[in-house]
PDB file of N, CA and C in Angstrom:
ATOM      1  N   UNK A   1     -63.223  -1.856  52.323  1.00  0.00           N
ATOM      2  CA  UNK A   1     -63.917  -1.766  51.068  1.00  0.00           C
ATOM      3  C   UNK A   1     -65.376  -1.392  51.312  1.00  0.00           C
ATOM      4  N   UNK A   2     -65.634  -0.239  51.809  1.00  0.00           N
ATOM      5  CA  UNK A   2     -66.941   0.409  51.886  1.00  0.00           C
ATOM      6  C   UNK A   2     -67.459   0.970  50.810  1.00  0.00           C
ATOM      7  N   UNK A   3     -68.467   1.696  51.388  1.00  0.00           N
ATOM      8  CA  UNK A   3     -69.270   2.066  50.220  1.00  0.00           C
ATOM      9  C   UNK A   3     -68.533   3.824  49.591  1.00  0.00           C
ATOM     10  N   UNK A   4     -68.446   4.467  48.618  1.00  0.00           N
ATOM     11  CA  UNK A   4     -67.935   5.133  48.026  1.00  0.00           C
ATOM     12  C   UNK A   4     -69.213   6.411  47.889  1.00  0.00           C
ATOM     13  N   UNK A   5     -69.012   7.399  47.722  1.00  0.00           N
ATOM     14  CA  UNK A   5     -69.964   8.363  47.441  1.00  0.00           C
ATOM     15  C   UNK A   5     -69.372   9.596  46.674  1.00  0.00           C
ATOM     16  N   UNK A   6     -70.937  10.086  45.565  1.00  0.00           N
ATOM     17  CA  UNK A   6     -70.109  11.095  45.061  1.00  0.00           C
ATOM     18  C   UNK A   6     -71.234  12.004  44.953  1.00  0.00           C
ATOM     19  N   UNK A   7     -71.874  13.062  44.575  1.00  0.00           N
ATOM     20  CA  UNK A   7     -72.721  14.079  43.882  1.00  0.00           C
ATOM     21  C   UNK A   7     -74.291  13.244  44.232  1.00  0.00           C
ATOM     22  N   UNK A   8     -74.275  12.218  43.236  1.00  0.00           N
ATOM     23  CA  UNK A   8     -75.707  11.830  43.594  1.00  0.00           C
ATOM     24  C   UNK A   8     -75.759  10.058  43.709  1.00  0.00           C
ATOM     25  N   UNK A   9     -74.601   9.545  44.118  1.00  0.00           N
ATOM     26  CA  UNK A   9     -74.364   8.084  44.010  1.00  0.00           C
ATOM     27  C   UNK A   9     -74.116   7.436  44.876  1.00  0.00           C
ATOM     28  N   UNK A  10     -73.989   6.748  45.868  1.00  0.00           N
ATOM     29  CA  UNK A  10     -73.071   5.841  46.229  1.00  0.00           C
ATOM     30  C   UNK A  10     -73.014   4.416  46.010  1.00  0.00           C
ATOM     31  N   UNK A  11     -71.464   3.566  45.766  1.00  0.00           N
ATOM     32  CA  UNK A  11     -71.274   2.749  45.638  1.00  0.00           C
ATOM     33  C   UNK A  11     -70.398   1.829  45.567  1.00  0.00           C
ATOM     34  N   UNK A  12     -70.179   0.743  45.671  1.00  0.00           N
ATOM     35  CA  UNK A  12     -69.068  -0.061  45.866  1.00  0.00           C
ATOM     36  C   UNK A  12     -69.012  -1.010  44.554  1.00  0.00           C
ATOM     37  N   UNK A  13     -67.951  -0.441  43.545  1.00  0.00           N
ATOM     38  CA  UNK A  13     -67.944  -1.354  41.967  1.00  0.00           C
ATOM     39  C   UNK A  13     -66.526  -1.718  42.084  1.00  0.00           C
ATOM     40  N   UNK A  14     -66.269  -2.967  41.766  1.00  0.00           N
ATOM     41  CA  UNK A  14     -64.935  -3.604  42.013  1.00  0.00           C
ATOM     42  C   UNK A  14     -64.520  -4.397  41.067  1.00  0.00           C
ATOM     43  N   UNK A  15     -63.692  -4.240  40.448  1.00  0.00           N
ATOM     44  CA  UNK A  15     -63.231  -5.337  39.079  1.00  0.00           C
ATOM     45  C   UNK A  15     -61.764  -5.639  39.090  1.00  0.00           C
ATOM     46  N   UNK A  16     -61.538  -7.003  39.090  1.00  0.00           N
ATOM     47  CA  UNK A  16     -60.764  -7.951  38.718  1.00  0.00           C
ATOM     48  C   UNK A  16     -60.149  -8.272  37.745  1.00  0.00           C
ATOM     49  N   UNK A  17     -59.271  -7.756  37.436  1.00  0.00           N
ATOM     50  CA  UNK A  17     -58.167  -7.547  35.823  1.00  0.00           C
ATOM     51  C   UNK A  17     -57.505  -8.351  35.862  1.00  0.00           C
ATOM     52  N   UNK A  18     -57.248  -9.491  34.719  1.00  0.00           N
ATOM     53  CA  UNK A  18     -56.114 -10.104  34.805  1.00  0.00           C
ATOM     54  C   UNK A  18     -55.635 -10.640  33.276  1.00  0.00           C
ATOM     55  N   UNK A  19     -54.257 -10.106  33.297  1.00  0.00           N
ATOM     56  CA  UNK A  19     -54.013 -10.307  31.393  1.00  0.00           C
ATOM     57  C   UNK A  19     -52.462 -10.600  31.633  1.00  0.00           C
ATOM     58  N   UNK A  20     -51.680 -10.535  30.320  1.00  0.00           N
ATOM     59  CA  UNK A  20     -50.753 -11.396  30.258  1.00  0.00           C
ATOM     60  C   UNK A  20     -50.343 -11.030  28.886  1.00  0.00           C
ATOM     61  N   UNK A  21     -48.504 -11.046  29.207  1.00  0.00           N
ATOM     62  CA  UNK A  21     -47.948 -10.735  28.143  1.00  0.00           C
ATOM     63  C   UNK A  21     -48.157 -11.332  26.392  1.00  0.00           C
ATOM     64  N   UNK A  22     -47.651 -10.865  25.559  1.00  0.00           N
ATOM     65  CA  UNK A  22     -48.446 -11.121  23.954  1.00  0.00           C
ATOM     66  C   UNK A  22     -47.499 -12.807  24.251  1.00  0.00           C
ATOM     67  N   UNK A  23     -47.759 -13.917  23.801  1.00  0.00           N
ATOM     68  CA  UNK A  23     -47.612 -15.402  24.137  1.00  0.00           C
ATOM     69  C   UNK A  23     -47.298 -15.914  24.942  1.00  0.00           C
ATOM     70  N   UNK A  24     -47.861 -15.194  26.239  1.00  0.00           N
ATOM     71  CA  UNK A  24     -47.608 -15.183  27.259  1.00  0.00           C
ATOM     72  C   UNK A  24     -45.703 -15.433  27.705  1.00  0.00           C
ATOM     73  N   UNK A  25     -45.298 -14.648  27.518  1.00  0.00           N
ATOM     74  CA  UNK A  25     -43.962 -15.017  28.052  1.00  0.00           C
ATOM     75  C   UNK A  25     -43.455 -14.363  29.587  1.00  0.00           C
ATOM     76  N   UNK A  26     -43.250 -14.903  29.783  1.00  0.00           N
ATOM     77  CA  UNK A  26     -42.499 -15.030  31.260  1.00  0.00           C
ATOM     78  C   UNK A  26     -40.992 -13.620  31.226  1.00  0.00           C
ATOM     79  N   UNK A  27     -41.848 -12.292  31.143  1.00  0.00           N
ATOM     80  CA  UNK A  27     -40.614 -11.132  30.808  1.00  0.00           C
ATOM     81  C   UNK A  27     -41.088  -9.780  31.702  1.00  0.00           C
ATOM     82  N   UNK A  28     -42.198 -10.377  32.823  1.00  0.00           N
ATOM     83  CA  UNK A  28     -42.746  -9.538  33.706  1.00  0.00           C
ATOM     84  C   UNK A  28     -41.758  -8.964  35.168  1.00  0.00           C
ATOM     85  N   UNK A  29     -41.061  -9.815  35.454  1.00  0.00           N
ATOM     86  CA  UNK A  29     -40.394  -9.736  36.615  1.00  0.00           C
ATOM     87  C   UNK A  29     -39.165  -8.926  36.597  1.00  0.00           C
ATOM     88  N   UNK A  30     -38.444  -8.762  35.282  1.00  0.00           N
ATOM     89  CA  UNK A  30     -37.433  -7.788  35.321  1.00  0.00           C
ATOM     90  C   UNK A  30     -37.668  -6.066  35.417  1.00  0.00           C
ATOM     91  N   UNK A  31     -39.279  -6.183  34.905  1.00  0.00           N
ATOM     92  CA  UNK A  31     -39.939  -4.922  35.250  1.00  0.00           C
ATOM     93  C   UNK A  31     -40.960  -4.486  35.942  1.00  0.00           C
ATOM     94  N   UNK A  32     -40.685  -5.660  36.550  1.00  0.00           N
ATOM     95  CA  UNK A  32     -41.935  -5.441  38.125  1.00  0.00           C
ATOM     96  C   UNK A  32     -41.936  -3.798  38.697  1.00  0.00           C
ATOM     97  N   UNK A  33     -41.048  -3.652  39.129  1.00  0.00           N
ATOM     98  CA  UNK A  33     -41.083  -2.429  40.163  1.00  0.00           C
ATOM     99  C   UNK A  33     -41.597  -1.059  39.048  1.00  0.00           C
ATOM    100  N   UNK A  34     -40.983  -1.160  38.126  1.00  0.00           N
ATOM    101  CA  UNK A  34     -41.457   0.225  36.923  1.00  0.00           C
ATOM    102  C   UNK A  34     -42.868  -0.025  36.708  1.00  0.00           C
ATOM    103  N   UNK A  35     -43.388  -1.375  36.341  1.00  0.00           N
ATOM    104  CA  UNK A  35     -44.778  -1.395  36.204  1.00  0.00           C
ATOM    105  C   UNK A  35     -45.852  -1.361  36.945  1.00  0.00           C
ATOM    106  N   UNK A  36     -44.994  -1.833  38.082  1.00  0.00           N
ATOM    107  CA  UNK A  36     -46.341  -1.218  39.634  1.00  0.00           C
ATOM    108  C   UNK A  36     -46.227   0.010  39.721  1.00  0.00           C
ATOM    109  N   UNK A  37     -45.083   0.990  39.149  1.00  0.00           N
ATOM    110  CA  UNK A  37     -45.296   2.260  39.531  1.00  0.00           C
ATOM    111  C   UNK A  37     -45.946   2.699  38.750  1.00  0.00           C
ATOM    112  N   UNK A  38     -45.507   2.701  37.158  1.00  0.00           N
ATOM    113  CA  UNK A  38     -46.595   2.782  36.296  1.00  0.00           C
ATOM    114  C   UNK A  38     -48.271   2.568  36.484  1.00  0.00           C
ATOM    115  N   UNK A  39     -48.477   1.693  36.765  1.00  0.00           N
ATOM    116  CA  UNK A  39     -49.966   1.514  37.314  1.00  0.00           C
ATOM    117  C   UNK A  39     -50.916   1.772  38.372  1.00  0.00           C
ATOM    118  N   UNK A  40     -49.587   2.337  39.353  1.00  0.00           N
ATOM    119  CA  UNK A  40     -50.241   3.081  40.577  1.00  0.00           C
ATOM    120  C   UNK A  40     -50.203   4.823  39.684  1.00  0.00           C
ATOM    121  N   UNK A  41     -49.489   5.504  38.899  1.00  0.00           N
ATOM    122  CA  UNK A  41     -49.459   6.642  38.295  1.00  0.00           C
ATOM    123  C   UNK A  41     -50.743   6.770  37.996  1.00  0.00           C
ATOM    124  N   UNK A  42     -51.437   5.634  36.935  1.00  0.00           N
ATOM    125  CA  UNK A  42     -52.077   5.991  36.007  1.00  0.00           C
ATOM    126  C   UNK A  42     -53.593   5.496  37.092  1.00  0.00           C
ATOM    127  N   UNK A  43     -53.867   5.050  38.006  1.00  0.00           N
ATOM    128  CA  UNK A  43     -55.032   4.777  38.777  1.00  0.00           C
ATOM    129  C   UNK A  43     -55.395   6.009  39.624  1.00  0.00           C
ATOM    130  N   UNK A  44     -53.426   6.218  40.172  1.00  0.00           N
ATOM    131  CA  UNK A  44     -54.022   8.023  40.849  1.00  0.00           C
ATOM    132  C   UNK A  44     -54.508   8.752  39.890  1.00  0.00           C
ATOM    133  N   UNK A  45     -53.909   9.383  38.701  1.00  0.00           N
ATOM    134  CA  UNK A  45     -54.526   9.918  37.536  1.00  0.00           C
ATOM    135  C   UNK A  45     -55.673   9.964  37.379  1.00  0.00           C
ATOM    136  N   UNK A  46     -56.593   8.728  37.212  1.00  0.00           N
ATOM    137  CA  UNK A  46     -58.192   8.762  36.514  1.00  0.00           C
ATOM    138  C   UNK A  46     -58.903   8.715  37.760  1.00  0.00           C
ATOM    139  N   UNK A  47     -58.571   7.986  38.835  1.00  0.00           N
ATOM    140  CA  UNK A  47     -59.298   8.147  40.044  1.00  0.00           C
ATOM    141  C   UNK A  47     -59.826   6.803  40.323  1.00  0.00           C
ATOM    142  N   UNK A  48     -59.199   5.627  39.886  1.00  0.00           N
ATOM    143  CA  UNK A  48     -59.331   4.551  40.091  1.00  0.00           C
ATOM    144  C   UNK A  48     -58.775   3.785  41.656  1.00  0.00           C
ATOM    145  N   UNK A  49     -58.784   3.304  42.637  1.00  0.00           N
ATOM    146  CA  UNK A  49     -58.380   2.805  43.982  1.00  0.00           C
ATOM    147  C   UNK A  49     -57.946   1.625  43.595  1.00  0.00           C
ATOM    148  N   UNK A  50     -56.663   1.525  43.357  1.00  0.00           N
ATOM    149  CA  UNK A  50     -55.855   0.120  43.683  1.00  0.00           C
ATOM    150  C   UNK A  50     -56.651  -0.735  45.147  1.00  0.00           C
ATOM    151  N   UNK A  51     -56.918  -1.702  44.924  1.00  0.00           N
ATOM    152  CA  UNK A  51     -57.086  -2.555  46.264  1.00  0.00           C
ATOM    153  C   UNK A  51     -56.077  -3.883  46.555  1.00  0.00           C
ATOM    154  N   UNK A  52     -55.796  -4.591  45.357  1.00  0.00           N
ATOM    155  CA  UNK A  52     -54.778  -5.350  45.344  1.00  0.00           C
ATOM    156  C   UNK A  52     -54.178  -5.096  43.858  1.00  0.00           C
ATOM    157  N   UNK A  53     -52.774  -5.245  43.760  1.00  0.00           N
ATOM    158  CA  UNK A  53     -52.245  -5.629  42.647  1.00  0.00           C
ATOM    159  C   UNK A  53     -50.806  -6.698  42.416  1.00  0.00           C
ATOM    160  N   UNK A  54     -50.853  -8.153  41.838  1.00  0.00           N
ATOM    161  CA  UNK A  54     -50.266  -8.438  41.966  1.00  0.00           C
ATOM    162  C   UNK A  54     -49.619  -9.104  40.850  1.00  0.00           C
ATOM    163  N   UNK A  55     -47.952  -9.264  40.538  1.00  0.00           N
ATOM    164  CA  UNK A  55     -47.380  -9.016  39.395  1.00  0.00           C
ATOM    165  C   UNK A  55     -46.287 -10.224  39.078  1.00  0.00           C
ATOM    166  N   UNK A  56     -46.922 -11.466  38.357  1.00  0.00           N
ATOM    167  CA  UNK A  56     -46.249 -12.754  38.138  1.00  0.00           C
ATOM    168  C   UNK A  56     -44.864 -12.436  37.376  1.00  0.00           C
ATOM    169  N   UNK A  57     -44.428 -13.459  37.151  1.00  0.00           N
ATOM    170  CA  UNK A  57     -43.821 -12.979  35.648  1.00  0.00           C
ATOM    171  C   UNK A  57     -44.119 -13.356  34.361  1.00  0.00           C
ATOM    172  N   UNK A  58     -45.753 -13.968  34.212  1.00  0.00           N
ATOM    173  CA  UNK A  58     -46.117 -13.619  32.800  1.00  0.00           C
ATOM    174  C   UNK A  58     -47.570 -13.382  32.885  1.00  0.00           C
ATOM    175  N   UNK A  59     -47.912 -13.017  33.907  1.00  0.00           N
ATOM    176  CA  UNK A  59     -49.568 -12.416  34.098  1.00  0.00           C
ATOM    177  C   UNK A  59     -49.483 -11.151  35.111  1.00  0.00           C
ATOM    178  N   UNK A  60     -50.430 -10.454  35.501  1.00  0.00           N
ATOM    179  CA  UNK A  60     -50.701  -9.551  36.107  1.00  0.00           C
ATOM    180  C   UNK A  60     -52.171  -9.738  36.944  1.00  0.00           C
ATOM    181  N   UNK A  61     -52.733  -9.404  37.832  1.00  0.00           N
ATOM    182  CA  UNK A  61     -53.563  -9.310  38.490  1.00  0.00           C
ATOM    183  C   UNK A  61     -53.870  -7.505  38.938  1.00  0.00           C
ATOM    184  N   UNK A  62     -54.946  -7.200  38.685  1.00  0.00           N
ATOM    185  CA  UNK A  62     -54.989  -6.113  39.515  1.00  0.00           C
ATOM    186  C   UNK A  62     -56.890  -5.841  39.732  1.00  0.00           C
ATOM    187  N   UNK A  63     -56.958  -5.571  40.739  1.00  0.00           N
ATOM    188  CA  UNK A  63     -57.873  -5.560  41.499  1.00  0.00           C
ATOM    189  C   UNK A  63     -58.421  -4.250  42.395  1.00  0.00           C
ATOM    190  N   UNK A  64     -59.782  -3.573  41.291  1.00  0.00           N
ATOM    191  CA  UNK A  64     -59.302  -2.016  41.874  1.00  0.00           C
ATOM    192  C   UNK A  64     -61.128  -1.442  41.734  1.00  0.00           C
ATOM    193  N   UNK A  65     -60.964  -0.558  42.398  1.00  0.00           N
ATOM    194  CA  UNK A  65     -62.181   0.059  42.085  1.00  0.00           C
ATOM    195  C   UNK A  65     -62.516   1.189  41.594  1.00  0.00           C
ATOM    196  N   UNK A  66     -63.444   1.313  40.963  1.00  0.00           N
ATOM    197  CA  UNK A  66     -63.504   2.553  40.297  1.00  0.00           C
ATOM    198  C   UNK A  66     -65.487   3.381  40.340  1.00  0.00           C
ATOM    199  N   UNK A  67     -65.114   4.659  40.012  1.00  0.00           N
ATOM    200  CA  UNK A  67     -66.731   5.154  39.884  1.00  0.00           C
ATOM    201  C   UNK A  67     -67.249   4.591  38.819  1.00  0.00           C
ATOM    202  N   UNK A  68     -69.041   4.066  38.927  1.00  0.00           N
ATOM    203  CA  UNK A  68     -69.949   3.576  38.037  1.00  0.00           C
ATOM    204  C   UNK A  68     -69.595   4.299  36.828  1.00  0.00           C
ATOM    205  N   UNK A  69     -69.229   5.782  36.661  1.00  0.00           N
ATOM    206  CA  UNK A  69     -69.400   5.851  34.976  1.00  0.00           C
ATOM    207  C   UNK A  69     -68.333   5.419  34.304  1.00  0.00           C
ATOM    208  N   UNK A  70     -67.267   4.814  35.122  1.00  0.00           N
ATOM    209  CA  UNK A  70     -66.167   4.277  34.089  1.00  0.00           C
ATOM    210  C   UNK A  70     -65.993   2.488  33.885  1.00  0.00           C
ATOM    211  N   UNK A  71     -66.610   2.639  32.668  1.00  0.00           N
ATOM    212  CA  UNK A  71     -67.065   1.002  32.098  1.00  0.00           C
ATOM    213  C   UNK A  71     -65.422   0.296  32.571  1.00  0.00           C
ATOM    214  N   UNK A  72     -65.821  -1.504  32.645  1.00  0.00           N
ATOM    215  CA  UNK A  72     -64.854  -2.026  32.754  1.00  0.00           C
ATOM    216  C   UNK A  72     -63.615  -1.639  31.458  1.00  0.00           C
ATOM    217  N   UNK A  73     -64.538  -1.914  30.312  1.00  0.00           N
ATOM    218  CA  UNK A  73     -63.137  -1.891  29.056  1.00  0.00           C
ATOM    219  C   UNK A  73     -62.472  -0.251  28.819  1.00  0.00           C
ATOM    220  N   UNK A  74     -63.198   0.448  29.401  1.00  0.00           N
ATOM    221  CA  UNK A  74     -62.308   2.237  29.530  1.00  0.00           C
ATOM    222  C   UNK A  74     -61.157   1.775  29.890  1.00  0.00           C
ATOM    223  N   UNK A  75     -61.615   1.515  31.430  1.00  0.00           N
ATOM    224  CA  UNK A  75     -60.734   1.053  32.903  1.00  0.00           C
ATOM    225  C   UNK A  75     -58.957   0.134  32.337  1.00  0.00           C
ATOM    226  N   UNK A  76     -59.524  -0.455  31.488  1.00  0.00           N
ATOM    227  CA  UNK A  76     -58.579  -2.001  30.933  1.00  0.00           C
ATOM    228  C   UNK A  76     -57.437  -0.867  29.778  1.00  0.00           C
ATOM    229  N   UNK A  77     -58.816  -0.653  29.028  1.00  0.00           N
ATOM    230  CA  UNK A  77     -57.980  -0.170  27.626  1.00  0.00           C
ATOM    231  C   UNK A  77     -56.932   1.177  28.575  1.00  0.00           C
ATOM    232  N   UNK A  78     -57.553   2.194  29.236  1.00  0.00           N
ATOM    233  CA  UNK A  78     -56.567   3.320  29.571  1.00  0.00           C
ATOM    234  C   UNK A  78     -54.965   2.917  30.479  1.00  0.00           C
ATOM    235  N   UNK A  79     -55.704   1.646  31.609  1.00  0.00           N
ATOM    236  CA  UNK A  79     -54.521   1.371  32.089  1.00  0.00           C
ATOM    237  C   UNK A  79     -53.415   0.864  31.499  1.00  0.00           C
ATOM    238  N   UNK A  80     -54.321  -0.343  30.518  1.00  0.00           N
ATOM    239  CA  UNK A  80     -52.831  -1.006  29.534  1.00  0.00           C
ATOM    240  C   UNK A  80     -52.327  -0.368  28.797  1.00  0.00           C
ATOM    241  N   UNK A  81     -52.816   0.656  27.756  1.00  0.00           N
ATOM    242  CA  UNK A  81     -52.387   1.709  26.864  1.00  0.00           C
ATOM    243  C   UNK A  81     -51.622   2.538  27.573  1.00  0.00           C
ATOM    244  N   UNK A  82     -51.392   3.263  28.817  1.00  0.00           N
ATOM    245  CA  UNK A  82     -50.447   3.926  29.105  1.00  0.00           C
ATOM    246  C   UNK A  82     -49.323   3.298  29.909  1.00  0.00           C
ATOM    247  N   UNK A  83     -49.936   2.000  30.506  1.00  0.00           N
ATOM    248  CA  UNK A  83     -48.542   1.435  31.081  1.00  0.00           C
ATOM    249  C   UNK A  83     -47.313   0.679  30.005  1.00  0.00           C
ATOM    250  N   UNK A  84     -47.880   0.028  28.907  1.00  0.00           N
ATOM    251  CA  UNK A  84     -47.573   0.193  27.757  1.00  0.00           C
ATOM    252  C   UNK A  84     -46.575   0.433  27.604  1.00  0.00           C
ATOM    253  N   UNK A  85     -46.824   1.962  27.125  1.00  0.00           N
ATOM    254  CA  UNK A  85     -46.082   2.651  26.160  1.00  0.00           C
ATOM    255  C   UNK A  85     -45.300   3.034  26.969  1.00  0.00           C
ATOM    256  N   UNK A  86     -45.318   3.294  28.674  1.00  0.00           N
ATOM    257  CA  UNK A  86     -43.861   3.244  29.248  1.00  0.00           C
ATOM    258  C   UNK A  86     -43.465   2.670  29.363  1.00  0.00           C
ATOM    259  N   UNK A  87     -43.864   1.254  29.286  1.00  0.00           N
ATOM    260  CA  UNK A  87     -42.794   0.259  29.507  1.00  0.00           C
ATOM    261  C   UNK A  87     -41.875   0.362  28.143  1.00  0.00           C
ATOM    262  N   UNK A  88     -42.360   0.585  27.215  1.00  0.00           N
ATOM    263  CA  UNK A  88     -41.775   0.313  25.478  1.00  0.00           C
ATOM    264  C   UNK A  88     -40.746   1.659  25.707  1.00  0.00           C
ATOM    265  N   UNK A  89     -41.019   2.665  26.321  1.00  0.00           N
ATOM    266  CA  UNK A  89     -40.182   3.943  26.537  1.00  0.00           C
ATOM    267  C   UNK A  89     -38.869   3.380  27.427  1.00  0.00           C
ATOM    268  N   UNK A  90     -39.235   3.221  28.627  1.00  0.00           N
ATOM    269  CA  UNK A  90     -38.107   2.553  30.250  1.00  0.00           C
ATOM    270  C   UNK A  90     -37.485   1.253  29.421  1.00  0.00           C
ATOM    271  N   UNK A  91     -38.224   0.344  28.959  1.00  0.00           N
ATOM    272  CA  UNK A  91     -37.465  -1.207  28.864  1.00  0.00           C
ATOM    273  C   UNK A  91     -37.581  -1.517  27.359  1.00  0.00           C
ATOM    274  N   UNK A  92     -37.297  -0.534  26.017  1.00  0.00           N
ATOM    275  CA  UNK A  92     -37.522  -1.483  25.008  1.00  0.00           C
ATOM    276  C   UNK A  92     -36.145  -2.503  24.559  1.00  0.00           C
ATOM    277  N   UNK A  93     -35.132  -2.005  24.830  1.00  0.00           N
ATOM    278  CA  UNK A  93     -33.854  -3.460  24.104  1.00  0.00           C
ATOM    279  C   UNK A  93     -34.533  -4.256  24.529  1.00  0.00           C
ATOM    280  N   UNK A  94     -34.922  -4.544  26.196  1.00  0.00           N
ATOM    281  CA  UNK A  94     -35.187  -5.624  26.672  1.00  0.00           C
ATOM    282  C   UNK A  94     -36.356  -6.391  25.668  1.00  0.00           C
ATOM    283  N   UNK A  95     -37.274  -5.173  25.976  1.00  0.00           N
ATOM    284  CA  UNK A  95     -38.741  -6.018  24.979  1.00  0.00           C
ATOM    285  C   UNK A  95     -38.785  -6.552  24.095  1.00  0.00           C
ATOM    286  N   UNK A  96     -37.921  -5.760  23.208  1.00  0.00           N
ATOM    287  CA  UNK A  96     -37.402  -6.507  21.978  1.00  0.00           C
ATOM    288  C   UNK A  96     -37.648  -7.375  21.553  1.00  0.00           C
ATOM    289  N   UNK A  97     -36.240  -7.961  22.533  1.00  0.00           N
ATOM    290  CA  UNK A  97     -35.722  -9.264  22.383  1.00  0.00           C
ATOM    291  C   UNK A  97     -37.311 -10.389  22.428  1.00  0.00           C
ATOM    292  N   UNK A  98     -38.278 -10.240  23.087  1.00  0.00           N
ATOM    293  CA  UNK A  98     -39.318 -10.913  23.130  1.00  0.00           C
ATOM    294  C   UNK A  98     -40.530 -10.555  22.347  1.00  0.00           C
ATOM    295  N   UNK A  99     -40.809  -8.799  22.391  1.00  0.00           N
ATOM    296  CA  UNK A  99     -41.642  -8.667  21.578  1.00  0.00           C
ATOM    297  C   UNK A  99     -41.758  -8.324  20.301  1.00  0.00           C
ATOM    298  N   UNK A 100     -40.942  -8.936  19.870  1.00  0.00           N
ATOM    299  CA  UNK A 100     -40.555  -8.157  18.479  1.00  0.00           C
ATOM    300  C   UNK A 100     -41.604  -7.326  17.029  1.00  0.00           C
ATOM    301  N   UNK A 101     -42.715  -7.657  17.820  1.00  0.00           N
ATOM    302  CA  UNK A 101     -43.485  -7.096  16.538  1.00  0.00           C
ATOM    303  C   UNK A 101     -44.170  -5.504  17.450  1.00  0.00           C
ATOM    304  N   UNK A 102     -43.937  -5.171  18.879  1.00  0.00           N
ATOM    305  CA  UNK A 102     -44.164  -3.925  18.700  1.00  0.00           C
ATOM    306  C   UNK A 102     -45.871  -3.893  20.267  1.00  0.00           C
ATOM    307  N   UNK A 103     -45.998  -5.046  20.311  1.00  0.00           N
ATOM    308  CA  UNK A 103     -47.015  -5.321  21.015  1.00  0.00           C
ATOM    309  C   UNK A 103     -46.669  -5.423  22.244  1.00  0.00           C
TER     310      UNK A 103
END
């Protein structure tokens, strides 16, 4: 975890994510493997560095770094918004059954 450089910057910015299904329910583990892939997709994508990520079954941890111009809540809102909506695409009967209002 060194220092990072770009154009006119260098730096080492590191943030600590950690959230959890809508009442928190325990419906993470049947889609573990789709959602780590999902979230490694969307970090290669924006240019974010996974450093750790790790995946309960009703919380998430992920632990990553990214360049200074991308605020923490970009970082939050882009990853959850697209892992999301694949999960609702790959696993919705399942979700359903738990999330029923769509969240």
């Amino acid at each position: 975890m060194g220092e990072e450089r770009s154009n006119h910057t260098v730096y080492n910015v590191n943030y600590h994510f950690v959230w959890c299904p809508k009442y928190r329910h325990a419906i993470l583990e049947p889609i573990e493997e789709s959602l780590e892939a999902s979230f490694r997709d969307v970090c290669d994508e924006y240019g974010y560095e996974i450093l750790a990520l790790h995946i309960s079954p009703d919380h998430v941890h992920l632990f990553l770094s990214a360049h200074p111009k991308h605020s923490p809540s970009e970082i939050v809102r882009t990853v959850k918004s697209i892992t999301a909506r694949e999960m609702w695409e790959q696993h919705e009967p399942f979700l359903e059954e738990y999330l029923w209002g769509g969240g």
